[in-house]
C-alpha atoms as a PDB file:
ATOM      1  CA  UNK A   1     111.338 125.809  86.893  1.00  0.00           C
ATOM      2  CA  UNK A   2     112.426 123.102  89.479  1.00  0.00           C
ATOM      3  CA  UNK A   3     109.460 119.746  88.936  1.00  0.00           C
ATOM      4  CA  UNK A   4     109.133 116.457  90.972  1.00  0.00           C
ATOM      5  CA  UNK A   5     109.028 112.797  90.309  1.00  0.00           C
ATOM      6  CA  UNK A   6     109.333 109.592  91.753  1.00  0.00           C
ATOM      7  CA  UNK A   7     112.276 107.572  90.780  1.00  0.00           C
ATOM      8  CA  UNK A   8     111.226 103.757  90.963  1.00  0.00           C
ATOM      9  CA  UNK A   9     114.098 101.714  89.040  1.00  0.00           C
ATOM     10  CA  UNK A  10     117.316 102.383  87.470  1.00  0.00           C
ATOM     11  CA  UNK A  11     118.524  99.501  84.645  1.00  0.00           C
ATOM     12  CA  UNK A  12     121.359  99.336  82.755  1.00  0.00           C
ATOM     13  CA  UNK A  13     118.791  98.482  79.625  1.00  0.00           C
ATOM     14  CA  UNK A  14     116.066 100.170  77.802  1.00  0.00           C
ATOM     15  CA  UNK A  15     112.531  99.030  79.256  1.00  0.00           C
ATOM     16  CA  UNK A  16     109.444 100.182  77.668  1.00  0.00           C
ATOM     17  CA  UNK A  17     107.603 102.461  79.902  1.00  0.00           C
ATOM     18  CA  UNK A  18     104.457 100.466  79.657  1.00  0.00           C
ATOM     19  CA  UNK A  19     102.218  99.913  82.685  1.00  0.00           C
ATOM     20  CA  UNK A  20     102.550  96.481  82.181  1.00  0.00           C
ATOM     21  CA  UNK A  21     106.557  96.113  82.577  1.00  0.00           C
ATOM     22  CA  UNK A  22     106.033  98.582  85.310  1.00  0.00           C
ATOM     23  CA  UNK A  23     103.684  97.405  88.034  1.00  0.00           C
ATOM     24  CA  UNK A  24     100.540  98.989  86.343  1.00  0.00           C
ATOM     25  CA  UNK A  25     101.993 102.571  87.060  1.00  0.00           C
ATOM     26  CA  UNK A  26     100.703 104.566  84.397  1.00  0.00           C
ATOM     27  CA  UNK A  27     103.052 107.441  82.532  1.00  0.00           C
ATOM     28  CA  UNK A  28     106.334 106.168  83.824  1.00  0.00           C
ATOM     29  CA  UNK A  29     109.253 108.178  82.075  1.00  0.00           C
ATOM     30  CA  UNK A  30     112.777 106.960  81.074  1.00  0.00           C
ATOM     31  CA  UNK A  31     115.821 109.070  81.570  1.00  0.00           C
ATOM     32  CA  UNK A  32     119.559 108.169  80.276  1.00  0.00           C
ATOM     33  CA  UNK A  33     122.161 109.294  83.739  1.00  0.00           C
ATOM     34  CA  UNK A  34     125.444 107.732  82.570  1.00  0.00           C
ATOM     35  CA  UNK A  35     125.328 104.302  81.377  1.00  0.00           C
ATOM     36  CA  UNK A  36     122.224 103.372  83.199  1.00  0.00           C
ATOM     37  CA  UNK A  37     118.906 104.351  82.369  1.00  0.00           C
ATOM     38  CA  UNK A  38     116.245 105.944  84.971  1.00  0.00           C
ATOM     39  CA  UNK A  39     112.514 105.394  85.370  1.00  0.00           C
ATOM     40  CA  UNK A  40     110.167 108.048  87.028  1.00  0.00           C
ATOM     41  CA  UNK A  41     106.662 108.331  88.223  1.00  0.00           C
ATOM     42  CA  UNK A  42     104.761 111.107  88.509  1.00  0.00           C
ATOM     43  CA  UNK A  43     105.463 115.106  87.813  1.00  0.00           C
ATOM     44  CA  UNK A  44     104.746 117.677  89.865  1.00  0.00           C
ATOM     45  CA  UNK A  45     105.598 121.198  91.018  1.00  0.00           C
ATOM     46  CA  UNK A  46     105.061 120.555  94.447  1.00  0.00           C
ATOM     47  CA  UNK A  47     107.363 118.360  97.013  1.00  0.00           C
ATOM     48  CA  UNK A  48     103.868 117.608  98.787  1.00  0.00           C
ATOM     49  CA  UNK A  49     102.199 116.202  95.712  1.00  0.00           C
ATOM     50  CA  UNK A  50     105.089 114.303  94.942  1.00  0.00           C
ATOM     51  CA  UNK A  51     104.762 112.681  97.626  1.00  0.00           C
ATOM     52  CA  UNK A  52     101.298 111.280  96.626  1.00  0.00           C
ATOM     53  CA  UNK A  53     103.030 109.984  93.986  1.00  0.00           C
ATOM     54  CA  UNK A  54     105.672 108.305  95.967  1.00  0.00           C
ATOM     55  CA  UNK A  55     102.855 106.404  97.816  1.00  0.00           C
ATOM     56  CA  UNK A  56     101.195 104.958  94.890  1.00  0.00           C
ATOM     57  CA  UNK A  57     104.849 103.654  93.731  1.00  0.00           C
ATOM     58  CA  UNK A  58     105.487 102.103  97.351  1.00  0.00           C
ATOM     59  CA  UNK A  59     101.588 100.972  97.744  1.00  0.00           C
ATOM     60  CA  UNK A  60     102.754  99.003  93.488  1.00  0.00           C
ATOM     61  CA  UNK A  61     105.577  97.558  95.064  1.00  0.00           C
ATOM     62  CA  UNK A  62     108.841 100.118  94.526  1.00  0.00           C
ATOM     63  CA  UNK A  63     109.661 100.057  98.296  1.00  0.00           C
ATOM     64  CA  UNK A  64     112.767 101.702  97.707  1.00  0.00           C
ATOM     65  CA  UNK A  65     111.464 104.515  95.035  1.00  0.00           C
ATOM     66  CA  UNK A  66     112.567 108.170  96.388  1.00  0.00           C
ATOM     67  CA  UNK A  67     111.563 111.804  94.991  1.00  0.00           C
ATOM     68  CA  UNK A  68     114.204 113.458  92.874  1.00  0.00           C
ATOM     69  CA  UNK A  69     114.174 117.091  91.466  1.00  0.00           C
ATOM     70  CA  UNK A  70     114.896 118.059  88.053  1.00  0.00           C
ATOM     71  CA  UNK A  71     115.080 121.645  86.498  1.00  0.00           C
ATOM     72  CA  UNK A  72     115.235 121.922  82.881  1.00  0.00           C
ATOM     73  CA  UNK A  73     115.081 118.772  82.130  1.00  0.00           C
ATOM     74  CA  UNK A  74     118.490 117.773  84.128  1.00  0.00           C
ATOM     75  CA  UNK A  75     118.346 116.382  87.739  1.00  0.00           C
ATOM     76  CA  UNK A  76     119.290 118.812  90.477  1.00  0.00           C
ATOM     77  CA  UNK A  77     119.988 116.753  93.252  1.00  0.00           C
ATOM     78  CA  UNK A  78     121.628 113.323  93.519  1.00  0.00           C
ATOM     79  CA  UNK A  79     120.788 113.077  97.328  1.00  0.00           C
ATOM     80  CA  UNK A  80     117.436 111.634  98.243  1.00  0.00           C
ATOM     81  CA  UNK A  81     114.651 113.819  99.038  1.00  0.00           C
END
């Protein structure tokens, strides 16, 4: 089914997802799109919830994180929710 997260930095390098090299945020997830590699926040099944999410990455410092949906594992939509 179609899940939520937070996208918070994109890098054209590997960065551990530790809390530490990401603000504190805890259970930040790496994803390879091309040649540059993506870093979420937060999973969810609902937009709403997401959006909890999306405030904890602003409130950290990620002023220009966005939700993005993914189903199966791939991203569905490359325009910002």
């Amino acid at each position: 089914g179609v899940f939520f997260k937070v996208q918070i930095a994109t890098s054209s390098t590997q960065i551990e997802t530790t809390p530490e090299n990401f603000k504190g945020l805890n259970g930040v997830e790496v994803y390879l799109s091309g040649k540059f590699y993506k870093y979420t926040y937060g999973i969810c099944r609902d937009k709403s919830k997401a959006a909890v999410f999306l405030n904890e990455a602003k409130q950290a410092g990620y002023d220009s994180a966005f939700i993005v949906s993914f189903e199966n594992g791939k991203r569905l939509n490359w325009e910002k929710l």
